[in-house]
Structure formats: C-alpha cells, structure tokens
PDB file of N, CA and C in Angstrom:
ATOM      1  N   UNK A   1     131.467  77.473 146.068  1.00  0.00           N
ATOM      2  CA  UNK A   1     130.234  76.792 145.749  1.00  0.00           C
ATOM      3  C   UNK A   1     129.096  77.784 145.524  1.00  0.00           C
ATOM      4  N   UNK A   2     129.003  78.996 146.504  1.00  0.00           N
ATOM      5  CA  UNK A   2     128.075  79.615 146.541  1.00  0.00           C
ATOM      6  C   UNK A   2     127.939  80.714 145.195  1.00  0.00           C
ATOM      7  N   UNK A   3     129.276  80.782 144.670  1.00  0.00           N
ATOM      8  CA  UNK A   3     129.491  81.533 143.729  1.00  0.00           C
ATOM      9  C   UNK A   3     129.101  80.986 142.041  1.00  0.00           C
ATOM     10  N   UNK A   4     129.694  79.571 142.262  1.00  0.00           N
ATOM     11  CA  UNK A   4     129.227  79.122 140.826  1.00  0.00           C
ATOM     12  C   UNK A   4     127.462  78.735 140.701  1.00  0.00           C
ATOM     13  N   UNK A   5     127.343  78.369 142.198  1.00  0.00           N
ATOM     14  CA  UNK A   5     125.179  78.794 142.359  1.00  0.00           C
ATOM     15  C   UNK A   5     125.191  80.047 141.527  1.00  0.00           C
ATOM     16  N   UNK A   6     125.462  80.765 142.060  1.00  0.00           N
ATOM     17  CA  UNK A   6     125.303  82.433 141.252  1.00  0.00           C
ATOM     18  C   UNK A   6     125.481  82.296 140.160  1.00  0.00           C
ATOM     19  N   UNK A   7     126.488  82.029 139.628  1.00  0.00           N
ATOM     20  CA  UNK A   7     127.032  82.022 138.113  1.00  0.00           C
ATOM     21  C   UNK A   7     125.888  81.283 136.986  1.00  0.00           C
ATOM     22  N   UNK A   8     125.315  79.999 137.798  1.00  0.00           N
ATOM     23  CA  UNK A   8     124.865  79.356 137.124  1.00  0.00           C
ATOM     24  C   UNK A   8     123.163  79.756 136.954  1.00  0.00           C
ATOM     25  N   UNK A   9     123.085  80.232 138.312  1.00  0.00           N
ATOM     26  CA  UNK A   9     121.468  80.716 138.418  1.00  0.00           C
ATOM     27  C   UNK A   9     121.314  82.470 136.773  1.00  0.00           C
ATOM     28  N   UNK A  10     122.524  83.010 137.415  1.00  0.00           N
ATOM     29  CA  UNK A  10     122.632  84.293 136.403  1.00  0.00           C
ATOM     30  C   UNK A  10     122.583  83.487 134.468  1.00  0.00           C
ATOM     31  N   UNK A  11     123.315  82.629 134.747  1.00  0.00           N
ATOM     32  CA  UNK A  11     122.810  81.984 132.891  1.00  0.00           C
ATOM     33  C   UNK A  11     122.131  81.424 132.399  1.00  0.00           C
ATOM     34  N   UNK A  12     121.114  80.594 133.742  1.00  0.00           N
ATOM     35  CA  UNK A  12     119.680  80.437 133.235  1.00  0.00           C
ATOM     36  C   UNK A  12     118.889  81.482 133.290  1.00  0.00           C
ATOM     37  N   UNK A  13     118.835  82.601 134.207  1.00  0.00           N
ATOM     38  CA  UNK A  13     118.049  83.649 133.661  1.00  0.00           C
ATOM     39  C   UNK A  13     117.940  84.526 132.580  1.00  0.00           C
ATOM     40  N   UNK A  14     119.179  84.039 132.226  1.00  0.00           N
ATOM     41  CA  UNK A  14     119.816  85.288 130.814  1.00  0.00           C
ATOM     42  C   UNK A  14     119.450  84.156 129.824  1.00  0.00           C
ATOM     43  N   UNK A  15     119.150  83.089 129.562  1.00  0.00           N
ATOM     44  CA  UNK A  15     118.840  81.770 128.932  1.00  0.00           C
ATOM     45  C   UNK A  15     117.415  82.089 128.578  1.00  0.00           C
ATOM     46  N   UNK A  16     116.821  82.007 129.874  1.00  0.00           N
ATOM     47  CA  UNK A  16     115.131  82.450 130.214  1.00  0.00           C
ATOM     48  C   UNK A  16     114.504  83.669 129.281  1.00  0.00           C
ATOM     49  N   UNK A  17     115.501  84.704 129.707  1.00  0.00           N
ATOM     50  CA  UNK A  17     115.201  85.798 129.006  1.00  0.00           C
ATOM     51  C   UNK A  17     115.330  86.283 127.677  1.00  0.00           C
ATOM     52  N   UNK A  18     116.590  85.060 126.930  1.00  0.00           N
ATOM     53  CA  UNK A  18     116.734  85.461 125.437  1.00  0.00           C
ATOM     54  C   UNK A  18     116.073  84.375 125.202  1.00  0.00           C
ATOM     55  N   UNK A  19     115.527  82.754 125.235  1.00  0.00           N
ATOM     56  CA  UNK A  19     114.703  82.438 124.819  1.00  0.00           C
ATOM     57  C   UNK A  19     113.442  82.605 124.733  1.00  0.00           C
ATOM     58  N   UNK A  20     112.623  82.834 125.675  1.00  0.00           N
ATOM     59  CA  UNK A  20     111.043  83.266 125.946  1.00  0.00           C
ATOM     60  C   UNK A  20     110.895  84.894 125.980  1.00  0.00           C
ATOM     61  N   UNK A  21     111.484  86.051 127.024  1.00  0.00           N
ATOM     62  CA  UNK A  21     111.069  87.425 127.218  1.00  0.00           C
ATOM     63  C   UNK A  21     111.310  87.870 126.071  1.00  0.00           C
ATOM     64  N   UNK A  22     112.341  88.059 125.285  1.00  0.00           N
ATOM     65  CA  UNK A  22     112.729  88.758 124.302  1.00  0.00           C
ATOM     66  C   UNK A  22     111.868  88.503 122.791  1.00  0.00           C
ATOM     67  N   UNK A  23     111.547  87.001 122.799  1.00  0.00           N
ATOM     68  CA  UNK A  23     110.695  86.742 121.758  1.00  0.00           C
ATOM     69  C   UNK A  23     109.307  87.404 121.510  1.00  0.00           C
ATOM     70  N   UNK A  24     108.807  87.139 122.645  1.00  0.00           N
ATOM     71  CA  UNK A  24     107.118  87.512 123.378  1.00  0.00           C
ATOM     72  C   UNK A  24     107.089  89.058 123.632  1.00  0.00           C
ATOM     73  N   UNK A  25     108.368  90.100 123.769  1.00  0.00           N
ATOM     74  CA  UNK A  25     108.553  91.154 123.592  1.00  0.00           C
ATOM     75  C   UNK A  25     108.472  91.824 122.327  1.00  0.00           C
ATOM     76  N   UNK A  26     109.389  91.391 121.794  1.00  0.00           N
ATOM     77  CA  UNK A  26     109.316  91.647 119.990  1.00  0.00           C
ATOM     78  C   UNK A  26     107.589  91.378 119.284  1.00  0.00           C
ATOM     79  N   UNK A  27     107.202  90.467 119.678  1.00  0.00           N
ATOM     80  CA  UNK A  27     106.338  89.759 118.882  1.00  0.00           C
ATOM     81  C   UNK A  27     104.729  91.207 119.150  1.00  0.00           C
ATOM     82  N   UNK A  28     104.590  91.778 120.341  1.00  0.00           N
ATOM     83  CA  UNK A  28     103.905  92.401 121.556  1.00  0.00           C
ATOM     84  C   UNK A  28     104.459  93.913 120.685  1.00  0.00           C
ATOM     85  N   UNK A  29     105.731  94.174 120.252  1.00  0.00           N
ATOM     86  CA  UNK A  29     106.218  95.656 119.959  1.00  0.00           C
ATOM     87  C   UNK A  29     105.650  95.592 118.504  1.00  0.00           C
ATOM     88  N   UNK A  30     105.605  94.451 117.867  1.00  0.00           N
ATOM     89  CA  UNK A  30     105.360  94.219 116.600  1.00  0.00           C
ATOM     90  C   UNK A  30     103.925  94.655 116.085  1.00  0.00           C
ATOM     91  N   UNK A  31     103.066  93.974 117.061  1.00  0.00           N
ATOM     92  CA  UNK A  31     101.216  94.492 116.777  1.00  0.00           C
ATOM     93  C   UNK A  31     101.180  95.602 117.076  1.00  0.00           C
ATOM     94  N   UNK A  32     102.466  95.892 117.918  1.00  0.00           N
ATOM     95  CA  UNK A  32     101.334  97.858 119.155  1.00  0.00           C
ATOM     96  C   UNK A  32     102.031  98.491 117.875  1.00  0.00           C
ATOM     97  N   UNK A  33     103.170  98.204 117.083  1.00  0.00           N
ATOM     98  CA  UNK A  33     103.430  98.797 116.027  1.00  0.00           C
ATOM     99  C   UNK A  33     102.397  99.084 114.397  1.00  0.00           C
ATOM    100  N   UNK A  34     102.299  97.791 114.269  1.00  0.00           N
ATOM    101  CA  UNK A  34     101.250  97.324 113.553  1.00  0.00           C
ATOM    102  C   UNK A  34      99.703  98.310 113.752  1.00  0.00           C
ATOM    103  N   UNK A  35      99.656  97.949 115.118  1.00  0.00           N
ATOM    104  CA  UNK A  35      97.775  98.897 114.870  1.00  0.00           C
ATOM    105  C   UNK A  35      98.330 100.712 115.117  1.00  0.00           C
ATOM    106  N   UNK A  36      99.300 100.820 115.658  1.00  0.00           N
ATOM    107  CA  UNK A  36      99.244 102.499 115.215  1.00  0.00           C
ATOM    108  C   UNK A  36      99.392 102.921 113.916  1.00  0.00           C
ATOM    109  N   UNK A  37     100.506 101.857 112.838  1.00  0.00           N
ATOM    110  CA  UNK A  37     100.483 102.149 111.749  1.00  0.00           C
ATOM    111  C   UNK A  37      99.200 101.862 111.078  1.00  0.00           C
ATOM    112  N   UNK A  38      97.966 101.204 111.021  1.00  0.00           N
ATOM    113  CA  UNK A  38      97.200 101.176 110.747  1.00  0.00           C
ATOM    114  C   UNK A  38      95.985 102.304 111.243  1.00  0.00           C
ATOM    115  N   UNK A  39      95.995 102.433 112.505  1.00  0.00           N
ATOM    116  CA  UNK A  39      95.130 103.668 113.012  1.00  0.00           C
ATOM    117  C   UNK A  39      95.622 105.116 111.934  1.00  0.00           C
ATOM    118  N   UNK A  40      96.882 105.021 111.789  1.00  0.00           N
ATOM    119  CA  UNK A  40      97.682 106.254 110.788  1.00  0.00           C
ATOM    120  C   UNK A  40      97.049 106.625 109.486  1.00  0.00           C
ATOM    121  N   UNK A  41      97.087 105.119 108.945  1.00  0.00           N
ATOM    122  CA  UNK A  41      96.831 105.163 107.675  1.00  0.00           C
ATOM    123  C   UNK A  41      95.527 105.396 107.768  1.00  0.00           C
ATOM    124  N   UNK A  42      94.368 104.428 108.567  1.00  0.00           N
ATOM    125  CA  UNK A  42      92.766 104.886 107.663  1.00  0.00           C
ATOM    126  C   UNK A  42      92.538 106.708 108.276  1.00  0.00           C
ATOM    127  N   UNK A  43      93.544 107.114 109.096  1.00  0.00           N
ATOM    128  CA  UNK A  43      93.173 108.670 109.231  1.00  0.00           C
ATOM    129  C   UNK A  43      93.860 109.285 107.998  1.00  0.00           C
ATOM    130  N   UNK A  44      94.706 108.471 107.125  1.00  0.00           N
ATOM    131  CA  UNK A  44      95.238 109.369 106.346  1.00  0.00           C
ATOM    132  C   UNK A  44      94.250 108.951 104.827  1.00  0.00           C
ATOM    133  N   UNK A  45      93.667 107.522 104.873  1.00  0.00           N
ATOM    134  CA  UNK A  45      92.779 107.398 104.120  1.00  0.00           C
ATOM    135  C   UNK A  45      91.364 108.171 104.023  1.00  0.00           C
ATOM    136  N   UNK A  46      90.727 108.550 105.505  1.00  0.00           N
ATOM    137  CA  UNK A  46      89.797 109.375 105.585  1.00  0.00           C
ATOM    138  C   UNK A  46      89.965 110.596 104.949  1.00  0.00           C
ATOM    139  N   UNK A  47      91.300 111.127 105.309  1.00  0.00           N
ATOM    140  CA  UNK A  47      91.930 112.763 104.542  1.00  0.00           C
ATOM    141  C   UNK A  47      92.008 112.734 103.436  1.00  0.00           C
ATOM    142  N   UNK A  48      92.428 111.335 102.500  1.00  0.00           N
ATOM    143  CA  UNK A  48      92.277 111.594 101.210  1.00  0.00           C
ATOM    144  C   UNK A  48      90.998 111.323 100.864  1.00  0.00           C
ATOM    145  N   UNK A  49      90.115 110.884 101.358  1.00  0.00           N
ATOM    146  CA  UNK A  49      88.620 111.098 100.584  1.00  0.00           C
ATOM    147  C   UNK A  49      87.771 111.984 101.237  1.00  0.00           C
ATOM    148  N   UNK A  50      88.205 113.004 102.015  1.00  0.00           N
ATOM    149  CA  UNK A  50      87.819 114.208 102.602  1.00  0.00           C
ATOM    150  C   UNK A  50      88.125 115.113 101.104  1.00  0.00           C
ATOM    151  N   UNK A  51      89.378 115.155 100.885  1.00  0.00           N
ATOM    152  CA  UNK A  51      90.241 116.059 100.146  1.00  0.00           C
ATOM    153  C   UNK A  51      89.751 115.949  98.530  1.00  0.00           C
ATOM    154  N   UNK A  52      89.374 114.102  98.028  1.00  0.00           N
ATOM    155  CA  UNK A  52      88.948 114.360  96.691  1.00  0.00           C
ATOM    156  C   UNK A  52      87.227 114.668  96.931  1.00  0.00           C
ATOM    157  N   UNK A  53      86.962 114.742  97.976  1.00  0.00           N
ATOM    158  CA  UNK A  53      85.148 115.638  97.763  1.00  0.00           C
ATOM    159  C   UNK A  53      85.672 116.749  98.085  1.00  0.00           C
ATOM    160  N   UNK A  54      86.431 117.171  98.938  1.00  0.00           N
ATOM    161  CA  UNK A  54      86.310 119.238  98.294  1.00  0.00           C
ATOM    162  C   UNK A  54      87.041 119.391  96.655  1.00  0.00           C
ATOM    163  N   UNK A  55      87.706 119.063  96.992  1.00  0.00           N
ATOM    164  CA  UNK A  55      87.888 119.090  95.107  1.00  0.00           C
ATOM    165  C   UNK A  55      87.664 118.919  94.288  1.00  0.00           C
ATOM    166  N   UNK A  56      87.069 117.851  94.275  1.00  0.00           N
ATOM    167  CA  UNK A  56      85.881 117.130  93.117  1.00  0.00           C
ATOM    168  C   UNK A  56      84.806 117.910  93.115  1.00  0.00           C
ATOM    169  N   UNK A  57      84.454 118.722  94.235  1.00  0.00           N
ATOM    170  CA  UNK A  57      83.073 118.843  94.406  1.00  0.00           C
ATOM    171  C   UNK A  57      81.717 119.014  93.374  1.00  0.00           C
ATOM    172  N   UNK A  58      82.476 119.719  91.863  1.00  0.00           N
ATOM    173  CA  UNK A  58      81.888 119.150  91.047  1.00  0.00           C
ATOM    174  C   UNK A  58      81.601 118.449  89.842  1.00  0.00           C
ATOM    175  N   UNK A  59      82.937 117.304  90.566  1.00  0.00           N
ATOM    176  CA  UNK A  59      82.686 115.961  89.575  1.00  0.00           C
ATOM    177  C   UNK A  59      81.611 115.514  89.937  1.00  0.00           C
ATOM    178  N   UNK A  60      80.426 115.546  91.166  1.00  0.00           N
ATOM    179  CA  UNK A  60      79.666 114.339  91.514  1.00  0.00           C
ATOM    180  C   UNK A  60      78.774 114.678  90.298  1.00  0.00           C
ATOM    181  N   UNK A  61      78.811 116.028  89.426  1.00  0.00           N
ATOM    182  CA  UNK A  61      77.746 115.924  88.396  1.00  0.00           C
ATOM    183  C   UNK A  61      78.286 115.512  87.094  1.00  0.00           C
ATOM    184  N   UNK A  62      79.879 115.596  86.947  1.00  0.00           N
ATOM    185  CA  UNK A  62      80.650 115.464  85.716  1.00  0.00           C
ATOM    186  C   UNK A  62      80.860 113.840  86.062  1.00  0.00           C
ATOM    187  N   UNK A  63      81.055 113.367  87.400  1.00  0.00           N
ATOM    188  CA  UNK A  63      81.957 111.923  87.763  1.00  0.00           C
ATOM    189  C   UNK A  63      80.618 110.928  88.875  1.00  0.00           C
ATOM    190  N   UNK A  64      79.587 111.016  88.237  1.00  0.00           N
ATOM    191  CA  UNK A  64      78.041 110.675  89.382  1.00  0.00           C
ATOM    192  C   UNK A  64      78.630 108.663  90.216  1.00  0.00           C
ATOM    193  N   UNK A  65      79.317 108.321  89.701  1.00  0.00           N
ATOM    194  CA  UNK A  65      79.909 106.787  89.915  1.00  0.00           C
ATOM    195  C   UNK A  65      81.015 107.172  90.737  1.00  0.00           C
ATOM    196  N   UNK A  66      81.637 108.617  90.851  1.00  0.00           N
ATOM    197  CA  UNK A  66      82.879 108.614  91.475  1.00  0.00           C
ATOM    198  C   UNK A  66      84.339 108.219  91.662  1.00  0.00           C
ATOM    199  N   UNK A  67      84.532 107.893  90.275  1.00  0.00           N
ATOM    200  CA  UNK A  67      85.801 107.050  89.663  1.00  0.00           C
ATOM    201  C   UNK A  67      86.858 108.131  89.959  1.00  0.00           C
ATOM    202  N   UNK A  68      86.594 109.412  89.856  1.00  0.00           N
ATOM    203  CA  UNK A  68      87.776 110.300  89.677  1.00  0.00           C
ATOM    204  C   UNK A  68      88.260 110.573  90.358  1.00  0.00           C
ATOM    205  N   UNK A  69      87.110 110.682  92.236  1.00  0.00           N
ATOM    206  CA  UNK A  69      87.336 111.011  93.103  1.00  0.00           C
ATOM    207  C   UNK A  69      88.163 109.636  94.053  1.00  0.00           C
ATOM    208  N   UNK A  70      87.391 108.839  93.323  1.00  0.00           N
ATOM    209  CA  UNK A  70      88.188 107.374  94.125  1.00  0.00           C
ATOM    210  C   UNK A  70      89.823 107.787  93.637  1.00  0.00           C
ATOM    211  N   UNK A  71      90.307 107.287  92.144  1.00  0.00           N
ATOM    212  CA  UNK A  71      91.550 107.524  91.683  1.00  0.00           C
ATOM    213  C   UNK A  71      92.110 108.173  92.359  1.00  0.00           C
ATOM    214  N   UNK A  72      91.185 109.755  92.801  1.00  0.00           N
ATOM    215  CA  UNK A  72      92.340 111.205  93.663  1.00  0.00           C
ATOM    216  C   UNK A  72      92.520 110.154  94.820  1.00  0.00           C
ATOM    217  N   UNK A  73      91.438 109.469  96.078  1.00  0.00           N
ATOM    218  CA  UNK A  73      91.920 109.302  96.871  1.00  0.00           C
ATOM    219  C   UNK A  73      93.324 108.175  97.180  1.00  0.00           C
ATOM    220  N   UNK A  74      93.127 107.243  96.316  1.00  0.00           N
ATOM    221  CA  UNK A  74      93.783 106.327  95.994  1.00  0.00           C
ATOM    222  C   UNK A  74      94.968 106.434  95.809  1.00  0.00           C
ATOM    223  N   UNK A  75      95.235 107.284  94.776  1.00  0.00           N
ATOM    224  CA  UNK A  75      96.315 108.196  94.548  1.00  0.00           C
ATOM    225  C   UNK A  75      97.293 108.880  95.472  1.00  0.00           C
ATOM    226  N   UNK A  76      96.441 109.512  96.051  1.00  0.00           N
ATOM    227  CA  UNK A  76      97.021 110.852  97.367  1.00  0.00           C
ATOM    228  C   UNK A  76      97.523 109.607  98.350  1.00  0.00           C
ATOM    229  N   UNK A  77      96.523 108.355  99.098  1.00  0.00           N
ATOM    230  CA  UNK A  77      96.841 107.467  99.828  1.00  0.00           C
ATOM    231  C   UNK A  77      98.204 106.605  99.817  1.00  0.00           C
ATOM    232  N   UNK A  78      98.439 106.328  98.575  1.00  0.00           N
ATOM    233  CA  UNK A  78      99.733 105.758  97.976  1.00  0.00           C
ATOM    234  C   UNK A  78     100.555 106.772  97.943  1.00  0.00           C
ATOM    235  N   UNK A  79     100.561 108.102  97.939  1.00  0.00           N
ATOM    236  CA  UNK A  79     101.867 108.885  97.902  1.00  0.00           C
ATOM    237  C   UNK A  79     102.325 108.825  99.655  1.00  0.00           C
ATOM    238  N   UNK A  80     101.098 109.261 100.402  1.00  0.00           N
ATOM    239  CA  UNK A  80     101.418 109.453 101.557  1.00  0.00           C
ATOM    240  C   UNK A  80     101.801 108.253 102.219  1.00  0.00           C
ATOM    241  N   UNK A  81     101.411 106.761 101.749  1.00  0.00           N
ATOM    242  CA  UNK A  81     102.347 105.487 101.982  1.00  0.00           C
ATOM    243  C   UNK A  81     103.611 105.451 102.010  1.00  0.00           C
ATOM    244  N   UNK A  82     103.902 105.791 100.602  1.00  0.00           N
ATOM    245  CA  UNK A  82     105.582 105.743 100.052  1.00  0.00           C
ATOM    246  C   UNK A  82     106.137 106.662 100.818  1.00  0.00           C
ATOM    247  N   UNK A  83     106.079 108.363 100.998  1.00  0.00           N
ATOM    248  CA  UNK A  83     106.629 109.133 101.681  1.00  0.00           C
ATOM    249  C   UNK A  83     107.277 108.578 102.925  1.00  0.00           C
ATOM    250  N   UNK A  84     106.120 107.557 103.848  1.00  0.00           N
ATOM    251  CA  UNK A  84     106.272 107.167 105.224  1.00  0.00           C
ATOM    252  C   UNK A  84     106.740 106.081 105.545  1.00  0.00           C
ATOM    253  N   UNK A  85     106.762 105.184 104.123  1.00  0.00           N
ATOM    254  CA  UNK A  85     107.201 104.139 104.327  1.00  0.00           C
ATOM    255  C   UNK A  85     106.878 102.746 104.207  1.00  0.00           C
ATOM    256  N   UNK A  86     105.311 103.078 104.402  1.00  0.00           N
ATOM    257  CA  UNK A  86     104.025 102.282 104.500  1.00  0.00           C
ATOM    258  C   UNK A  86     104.164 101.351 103.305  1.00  0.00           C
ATOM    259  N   UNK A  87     104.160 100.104 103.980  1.00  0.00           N
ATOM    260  CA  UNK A  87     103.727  99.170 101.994  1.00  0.00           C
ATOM    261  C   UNK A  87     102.002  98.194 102.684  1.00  0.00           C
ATOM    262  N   UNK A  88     101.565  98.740 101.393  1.00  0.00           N
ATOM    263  CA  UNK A  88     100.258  98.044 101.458  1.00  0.00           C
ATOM    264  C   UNK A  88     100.010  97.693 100.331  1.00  0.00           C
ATOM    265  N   UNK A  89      99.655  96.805 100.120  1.00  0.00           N
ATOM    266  CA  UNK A  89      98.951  96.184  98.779  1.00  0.00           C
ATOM    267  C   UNK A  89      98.070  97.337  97.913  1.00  0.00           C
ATOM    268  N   UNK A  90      97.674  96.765  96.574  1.00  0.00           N
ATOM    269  CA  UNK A  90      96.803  97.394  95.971  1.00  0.00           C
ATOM    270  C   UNK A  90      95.279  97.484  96.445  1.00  0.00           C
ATOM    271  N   UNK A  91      94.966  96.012  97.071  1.00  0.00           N
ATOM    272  CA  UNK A  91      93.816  95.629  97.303  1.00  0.00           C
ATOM    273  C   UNK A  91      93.734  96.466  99.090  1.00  0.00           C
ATOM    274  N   UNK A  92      94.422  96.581  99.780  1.00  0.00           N
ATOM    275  CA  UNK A  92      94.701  96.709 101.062  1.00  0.00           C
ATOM    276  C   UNK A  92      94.356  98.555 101.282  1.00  0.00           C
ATOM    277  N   UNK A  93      94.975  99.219 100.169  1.00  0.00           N
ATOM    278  CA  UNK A  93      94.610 100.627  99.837  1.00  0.00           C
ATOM    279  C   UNK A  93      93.184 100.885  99.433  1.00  0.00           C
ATOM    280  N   UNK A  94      92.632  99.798  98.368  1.00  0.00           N
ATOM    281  CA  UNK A  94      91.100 100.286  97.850  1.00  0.00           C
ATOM    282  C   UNK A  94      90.155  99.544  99.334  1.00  0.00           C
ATOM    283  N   UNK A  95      90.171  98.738  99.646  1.00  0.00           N
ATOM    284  CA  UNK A  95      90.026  98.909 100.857  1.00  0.00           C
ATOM    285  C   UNK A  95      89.423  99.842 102.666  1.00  0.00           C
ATOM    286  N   UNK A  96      91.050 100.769 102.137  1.00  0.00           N
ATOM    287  CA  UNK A  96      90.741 101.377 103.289  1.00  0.00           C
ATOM    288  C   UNK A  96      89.806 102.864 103.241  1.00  0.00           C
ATOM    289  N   UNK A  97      90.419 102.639 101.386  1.00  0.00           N
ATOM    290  CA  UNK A  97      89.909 103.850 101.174  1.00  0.00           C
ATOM    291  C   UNK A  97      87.844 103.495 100.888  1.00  0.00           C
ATOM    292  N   UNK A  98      87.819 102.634 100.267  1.00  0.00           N
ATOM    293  CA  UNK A  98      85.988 102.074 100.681  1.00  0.00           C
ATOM    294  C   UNK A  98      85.741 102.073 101.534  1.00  0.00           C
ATOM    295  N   UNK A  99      86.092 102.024 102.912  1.00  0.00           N
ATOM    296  CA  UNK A  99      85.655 101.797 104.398  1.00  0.00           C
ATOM    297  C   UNK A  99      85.344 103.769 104.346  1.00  0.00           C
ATOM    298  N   UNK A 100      86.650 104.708 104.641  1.00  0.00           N
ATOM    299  CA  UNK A 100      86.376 106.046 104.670  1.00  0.00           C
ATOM    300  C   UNK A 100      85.684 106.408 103.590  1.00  0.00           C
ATOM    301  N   UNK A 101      85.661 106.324 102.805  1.00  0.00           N
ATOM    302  CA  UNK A 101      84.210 106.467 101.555  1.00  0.00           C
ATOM    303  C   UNK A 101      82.934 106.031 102.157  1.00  0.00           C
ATOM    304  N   UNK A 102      82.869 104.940 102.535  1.00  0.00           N
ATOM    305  CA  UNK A 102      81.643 104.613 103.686  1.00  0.00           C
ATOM    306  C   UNK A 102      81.223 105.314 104.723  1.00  0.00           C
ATOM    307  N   UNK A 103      82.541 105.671 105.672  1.00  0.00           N
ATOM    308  CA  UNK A 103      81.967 106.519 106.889  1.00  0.00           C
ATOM    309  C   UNK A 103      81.622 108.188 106.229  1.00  0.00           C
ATOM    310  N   UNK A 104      82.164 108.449 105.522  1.00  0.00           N
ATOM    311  CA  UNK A 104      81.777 109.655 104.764  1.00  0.00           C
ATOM    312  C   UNK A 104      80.163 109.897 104.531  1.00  0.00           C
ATOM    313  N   UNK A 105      79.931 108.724 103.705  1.00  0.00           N
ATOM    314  CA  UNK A 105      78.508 108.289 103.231  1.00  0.00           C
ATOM    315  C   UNK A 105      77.198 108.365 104.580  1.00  0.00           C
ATOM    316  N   UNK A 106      77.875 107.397 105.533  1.00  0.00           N
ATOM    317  CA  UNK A 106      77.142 107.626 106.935  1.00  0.00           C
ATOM    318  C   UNK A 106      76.711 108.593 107.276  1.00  0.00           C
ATOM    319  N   UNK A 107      78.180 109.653 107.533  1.00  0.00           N
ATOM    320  CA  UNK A 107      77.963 110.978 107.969  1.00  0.00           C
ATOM    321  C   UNK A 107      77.379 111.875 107.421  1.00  0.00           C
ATOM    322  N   UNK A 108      77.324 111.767 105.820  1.00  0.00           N
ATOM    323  CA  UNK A 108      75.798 112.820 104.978  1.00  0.00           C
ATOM    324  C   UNK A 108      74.985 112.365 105.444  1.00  0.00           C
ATOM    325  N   UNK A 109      74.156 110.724 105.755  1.00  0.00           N
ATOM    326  CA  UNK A 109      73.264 110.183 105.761  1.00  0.00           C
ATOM    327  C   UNK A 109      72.717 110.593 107.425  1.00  0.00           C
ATOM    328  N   UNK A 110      73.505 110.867 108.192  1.00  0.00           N
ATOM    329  CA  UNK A 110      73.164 110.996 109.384  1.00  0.00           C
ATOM    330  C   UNK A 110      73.063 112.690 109.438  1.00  0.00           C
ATOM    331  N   UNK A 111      73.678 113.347 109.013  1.00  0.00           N
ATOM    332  CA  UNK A 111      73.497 114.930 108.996  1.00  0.00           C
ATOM    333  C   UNK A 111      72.191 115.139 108.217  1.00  0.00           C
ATOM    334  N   UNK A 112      71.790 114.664 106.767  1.00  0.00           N
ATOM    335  CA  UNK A 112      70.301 114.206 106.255  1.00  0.00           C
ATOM    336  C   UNK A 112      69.324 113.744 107.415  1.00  0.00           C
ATOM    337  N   UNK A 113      69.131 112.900 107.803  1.00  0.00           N
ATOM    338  CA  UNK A 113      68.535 112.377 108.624  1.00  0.00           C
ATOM    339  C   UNK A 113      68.396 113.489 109.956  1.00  0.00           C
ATOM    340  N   UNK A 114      69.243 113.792 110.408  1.00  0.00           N
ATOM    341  CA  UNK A 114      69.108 114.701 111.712  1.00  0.00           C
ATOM    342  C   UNK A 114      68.395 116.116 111.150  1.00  0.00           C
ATOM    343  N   UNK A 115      68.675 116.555 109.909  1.00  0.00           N
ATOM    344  CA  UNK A 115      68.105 117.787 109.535  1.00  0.00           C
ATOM    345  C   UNK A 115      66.522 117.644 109.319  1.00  0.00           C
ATOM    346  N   UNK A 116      66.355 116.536 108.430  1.00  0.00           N
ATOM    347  CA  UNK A 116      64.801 116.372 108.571  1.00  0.00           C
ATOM    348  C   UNK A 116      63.974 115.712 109.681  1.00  0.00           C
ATOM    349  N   UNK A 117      64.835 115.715 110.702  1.00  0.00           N
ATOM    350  CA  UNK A 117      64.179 115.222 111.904  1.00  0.00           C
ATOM    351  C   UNK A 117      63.728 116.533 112.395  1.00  0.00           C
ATOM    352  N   UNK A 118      64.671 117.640 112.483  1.00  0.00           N
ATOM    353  CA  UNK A 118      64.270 119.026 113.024  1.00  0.00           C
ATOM    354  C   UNK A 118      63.545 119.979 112.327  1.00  0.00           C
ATOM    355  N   UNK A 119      63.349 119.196 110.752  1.00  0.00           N
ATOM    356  CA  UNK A 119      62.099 120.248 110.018  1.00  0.00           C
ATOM    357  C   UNK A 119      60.498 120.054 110.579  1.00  0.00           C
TER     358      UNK A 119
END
C-alpha cells in the first residue's frame, strides 16, 4: 500500500512538473534569452554608428542628411546579425540603429554643453 502511495505521489509530481515547471521555465529562459540578445545587438548597433562617424567623418560635409552614414550603419548591423544569427526585421534594425544615432547626438550635445559651461 505504502509503496503504490509512493508510486502514485512520484507521477503526480512528475505530472506537476512537465505540465506547469517546465512550461513557466522555458517561457522565463526564453525572455532572459531574448533581452541579452537584445542588450547585444543595440551595443552592436551603437558600434556600427560609432564606426560610420569615424569613417564618414567627412561625409557630414559631402553627406550633411547622413544617408551614407546611416546605410554604413545599417549595413555593418545586418552583417553582424546574420554572422550571429540574429533575425530582425528591416524596420526593427532602422530602429535600433535611430535610437544609437540618438544617444550619439546626446553625447555631442552634452560634451557641447559641458564645454561651454567651463568657458
């Protein structure tokens, strides 16, 4: 008697555990997966619009709208996707790469700003 208690208690827990733990596990590995691959990418999006302003450096007088430098980053962003694996949309890439084009923008604006604070 005491044994098929056991038997039976051991296959509702294993019941328990492949219906509910294992789901709610996966689902939990899935986001912590999800936001590192995303933390990855806008650092690798920041690098490519780091990379088309040293190189561009002087399109901003040949390219003043910045089309060429967007394309490089855009470009470089989608290679380093495919290499890794990464699928993101078209819209999902211009995107990330406008956000690091933005903080870029900040950071002249705040290095500007701090310099003529100390003149």
């Amino acid at each position: 008697m005491k044994i098929e208690l056991l038997t039976l208690t051991v296959r509702l827990a294993a019941l328990i555990v492949t219906a509910f733990v294992i789901p709610a596990l996966k689902t939990w590995l899935e986001k912590k997966t999800e936001n590192e691959n995303l933390a990855q990418v806008q650092e690798w999006a920041a690098k490519a619009v780091q990379a088309a302003e040293q190189i561009h450096k002087k399109a901003r007088k040949d390219d003043p709208t910045g089309v060429k430098r967007r394309k490089f980053a855009i470009d470089f962003l989608n290679q380093l996707c495919a290499k890794h694996g990464v699928r993101l949309s078209k819209e999902e890439i211009e995107v990330l790469i406008e956000a690091a084009v933005d903080e870029v923008n900040n950071c002249r604006l705040g290095v500007l700003y701090s310099n003529e604070a100390e003149s």
